[in-house]
Protein backbone atom coordinates (compact mmCIF):
# COMPACT_ATOMS: atom_id res chain seq x y z
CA UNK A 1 9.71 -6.27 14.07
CA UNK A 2 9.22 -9.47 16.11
CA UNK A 3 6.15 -11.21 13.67
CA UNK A 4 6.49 -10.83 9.86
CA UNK A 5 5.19 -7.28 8.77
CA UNK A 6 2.10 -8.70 6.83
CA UNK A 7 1.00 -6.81 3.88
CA UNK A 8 -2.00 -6.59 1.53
CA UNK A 9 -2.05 -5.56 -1.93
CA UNK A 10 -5.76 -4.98 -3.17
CA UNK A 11 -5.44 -4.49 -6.67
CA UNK A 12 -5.61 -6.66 -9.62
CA UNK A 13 -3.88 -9.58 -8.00
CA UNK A 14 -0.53 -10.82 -8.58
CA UNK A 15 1.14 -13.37 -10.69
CA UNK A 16 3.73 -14.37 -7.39
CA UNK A 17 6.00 -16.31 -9.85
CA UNK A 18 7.15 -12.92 -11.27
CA UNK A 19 10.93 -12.92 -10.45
CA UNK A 20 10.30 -9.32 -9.07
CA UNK A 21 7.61 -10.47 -6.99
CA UNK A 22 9.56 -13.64 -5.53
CA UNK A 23 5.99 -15.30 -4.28
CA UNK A 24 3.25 -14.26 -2.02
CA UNK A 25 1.95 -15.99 1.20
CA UNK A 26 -1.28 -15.86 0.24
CA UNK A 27 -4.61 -14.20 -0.82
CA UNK A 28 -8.13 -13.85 -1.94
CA UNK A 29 -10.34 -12.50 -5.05
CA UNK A 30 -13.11 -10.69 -4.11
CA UNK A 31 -16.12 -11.09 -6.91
CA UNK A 32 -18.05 -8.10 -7.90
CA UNK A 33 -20.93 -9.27 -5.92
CA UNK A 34 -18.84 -9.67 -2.46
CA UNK A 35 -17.79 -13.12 -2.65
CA UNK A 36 -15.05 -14.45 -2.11
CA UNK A 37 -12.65 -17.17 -4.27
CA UNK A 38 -9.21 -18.24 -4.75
CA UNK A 39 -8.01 -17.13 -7.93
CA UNK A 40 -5.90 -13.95 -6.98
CA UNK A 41 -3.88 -14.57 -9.89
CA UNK A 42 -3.09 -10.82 -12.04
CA UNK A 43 -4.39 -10.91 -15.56
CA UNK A 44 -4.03 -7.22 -15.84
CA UNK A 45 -0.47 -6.31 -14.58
CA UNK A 46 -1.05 -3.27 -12.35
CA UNK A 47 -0.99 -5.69 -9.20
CA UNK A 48 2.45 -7.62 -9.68
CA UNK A 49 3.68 -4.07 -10.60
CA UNK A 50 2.63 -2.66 -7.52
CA UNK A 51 3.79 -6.07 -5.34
CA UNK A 52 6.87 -5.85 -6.94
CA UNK A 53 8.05 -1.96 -6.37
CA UNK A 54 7.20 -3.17 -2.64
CA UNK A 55 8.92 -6.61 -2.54
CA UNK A 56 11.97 -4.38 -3.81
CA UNK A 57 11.87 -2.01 -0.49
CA UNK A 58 10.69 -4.80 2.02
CA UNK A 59 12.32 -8.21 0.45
CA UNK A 60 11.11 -9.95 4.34
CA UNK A 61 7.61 -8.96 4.61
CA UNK A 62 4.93 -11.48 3.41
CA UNK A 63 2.56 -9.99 0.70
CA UNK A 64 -1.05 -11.20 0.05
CA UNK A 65 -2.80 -10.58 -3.26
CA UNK A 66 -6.37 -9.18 -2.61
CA UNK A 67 -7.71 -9.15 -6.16
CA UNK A 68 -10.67 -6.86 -6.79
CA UNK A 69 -10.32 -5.57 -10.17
CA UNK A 70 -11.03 -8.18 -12.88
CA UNK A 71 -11.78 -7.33 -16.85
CA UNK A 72 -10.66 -3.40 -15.77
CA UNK A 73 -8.90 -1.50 -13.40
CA UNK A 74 -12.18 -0.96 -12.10
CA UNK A 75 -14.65 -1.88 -9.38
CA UNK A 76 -17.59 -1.73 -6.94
CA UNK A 77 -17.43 0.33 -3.62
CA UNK A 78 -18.95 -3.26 -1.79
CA UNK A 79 -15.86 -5.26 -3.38
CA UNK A 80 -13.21 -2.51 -1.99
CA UNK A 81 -14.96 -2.58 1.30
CA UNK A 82 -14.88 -6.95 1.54
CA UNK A 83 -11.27 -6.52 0.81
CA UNK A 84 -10.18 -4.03 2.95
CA UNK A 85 -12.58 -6.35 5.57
CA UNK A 86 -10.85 -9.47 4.66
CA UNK A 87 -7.26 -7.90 5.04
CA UNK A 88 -8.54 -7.03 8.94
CA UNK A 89 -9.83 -10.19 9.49
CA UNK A 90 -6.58 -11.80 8.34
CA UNK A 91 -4.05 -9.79 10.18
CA UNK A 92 -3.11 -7.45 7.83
CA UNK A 93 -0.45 -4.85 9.25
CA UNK A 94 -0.54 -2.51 6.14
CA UNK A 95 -3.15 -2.27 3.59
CA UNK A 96 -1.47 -0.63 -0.14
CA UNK A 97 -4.18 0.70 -1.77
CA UNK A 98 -2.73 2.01 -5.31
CA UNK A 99 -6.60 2.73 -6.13
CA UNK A 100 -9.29 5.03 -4.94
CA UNK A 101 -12.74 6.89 -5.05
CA UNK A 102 -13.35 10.51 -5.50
CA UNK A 103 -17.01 9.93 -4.81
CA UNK A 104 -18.71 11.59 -1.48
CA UNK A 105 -20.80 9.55 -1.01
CA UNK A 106 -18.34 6.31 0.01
CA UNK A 107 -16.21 8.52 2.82
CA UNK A 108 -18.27 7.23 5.65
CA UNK A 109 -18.36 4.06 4.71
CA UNK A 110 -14.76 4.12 4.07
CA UNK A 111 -14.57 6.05 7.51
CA UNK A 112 -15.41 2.86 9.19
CA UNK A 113 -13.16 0.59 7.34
CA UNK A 114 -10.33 -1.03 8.47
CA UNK A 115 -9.64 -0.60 12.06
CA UNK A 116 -6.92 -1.64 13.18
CA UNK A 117 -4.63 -1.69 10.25
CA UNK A 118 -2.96 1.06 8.39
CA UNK A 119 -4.67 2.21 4.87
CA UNK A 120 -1.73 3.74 2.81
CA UNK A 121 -3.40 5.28 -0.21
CA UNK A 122 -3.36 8.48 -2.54
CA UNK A 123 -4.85 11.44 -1.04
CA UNK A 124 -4.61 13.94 -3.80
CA UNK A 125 -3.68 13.81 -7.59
CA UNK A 126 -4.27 16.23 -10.29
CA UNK A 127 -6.34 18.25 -8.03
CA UNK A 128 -8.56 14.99 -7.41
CA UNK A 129 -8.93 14.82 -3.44
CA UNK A 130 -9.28 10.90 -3.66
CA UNK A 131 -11.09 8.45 -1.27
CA UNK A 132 -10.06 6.77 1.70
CA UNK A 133 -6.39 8.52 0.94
CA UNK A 134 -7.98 11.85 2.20
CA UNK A 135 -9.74 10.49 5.53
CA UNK A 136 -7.99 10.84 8.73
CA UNK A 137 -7.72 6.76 9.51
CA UNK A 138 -5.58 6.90 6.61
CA UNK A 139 -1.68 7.31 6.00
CA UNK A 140 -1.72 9.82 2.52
CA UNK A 141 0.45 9.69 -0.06
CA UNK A 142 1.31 12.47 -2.36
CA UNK A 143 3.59 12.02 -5.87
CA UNK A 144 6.81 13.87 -6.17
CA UNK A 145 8.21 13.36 -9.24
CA UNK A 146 11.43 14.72 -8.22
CA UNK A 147 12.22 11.97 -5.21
CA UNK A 148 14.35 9.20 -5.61
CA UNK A 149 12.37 5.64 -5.43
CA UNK A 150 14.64 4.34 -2.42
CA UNK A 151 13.06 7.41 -0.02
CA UNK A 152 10.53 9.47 0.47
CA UNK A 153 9.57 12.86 1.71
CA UNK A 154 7.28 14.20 3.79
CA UNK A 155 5.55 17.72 5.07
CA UNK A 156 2.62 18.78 7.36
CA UNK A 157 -1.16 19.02 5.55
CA UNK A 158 -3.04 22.02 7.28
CA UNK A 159 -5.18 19.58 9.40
CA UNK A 160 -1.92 18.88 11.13
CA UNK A 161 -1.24 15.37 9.29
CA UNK A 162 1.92 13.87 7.88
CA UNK A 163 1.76 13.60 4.52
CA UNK A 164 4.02 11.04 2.48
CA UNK A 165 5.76 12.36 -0.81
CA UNK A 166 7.33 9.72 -2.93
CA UNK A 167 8.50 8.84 -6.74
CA UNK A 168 5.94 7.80 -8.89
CA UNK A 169 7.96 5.26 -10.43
CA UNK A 170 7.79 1.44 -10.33
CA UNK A 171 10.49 -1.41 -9.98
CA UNK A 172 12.30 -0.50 -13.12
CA UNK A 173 12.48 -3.49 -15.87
CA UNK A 174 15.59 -4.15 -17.84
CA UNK A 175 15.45 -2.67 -21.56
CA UNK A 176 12.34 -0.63 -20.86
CA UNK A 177 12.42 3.17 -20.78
CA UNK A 178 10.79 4.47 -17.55
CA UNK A 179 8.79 6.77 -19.33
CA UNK A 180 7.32 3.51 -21.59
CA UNK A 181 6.70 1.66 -18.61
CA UNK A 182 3.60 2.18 -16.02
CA UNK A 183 4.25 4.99 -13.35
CA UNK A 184 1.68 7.35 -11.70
CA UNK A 185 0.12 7.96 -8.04
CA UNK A 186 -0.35 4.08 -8.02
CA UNK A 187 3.04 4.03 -7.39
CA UNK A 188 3.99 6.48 -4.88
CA UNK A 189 2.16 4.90 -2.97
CA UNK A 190 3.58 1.36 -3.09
CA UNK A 191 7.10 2.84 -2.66
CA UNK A 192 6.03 4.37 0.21
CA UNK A 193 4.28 1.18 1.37
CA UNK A 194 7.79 -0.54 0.49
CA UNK A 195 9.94 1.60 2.14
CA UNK A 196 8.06 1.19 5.71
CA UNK A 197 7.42 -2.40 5.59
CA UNK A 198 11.28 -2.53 5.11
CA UNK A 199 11.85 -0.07 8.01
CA UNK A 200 9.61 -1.94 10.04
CA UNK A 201 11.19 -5.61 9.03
CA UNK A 202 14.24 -4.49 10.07
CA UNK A 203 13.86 -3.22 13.33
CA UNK A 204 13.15 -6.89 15.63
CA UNK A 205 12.76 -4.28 18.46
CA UNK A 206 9.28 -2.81 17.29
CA UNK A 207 5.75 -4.42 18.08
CA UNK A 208 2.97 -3.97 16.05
CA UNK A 209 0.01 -2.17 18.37
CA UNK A 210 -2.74 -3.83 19.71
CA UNK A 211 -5.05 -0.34 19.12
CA UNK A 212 -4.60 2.43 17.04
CA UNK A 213 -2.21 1.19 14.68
CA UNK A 214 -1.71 4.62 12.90
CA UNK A 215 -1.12 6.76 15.22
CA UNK A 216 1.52 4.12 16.92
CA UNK A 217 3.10 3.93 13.16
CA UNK A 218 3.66 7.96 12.39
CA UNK A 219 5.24 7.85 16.05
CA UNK A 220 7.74 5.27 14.95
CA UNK A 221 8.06 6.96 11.73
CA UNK A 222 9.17 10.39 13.36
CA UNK A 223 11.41 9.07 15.60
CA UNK A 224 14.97 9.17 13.88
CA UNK A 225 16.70 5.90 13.10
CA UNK A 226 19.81 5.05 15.32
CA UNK A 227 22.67 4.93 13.65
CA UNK A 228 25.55 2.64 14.02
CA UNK A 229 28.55 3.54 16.52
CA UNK A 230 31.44 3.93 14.59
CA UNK A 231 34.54 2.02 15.89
């Protein structure tokens, strides 16, 4: 890809000196009531974990912290929408979004969210059909516990959709048992967000779409890689 593949994590932030993280080129906290300041720093964790399994995949692409959870891994549907807002306003190829809603009533305001980018989020998780990961704008991710974190997997949902299968693991950390560490859904999806970004970083030959981004991406992604001429 010709420009840096440009990346926001909305999450808890993230501390950028982490070693796994390697820095950030920017970002933004979003405040419960919409507004927006400068600390993105992570007080929580879940953010630098999530930065980090995709810094691992895609070591080029430039990551910026959109913090909106605070105190919790919680937050307001107005605070998810500003950030998903801000990350279109700034250029954002791919949006991670290791979070989501399973509440009705947010789907068409989620609906209308982000054009232009790519949303990569859960769509379903303990029988939870979760929010924007089950719209059509967005590219789903489902957890396979059985697929290794360098790849992931993917099959057809009955509306005719690719769905994304991927390890539920995060970056692992020296000394600490993967099963003592954090894992879950939240992390499917940022391998998956990883593993394109670094698919996408390495090819200089692909340009990012002017319109409909995600339909231009799931072409790419089904067209098989080239591989090298052997000599």
């Amino acid at each position: 890809m010709k420009t840096p593949v440009r990346i926001a994590v909305i999450d808890s932030g993230v501390h950028a000196s982490h070693p796994h993280v390697n820095g950030v080129a920017g970002g933004v906290s979003i405040l419960p009531d919409g507004t927006e300041d400068a600390d993105y720093l992570d007080r929580l964790g879940h953010g630098t974990a999530v930065a980090a399994a995709i810094r691992e995949k895609a070591p080029d692409a430039e990551i910026f912290a959109v913090k909106v959870f605070h105190q919790s891994l919680a937050t307001n549907i107005q605070s998810l929408l500003s950030a998903i807002d801000w990350s279109a306003r700034h250029g954002m190829h791919l949006v991670n979004l290791s979070l989501g809603t399973d509440n009705p009533d947010h789907a068409e305001m989620l609906r209308a969210a982000g054009q232009g980018i790519v949303l990569i989020a859960a769509h379903e998780d303990a029988g939870v059909r979760w929010l924007p990961g089950s719209l059509p704008n967005v590219l789903p991710v489902a957890l396979d516990w059985n697929c290794p974190r360098d790849q992931y997997r993917t099959s057809m949902l009955p509306d005719g959709r690719m769905l994304f299968h991927a390890s539920g693991f995060p970056r692992p950390i020296p000394g600490v048992s993967p099963e003592k560490n954090l894992k879950g859904i939240s992390f499917a999806v940022a391998n998956v967000t990883g593993l394109i970004a670094g698919k996408l970083c390495a090819d200089s030959g692909f340009t990012w779409p002017a319109t409909s981004a995600l339909p231009a991406l799931l072409r790419y992604l089904e067209t098989p890689t080239p591989q090298p001429t052997q000599s």
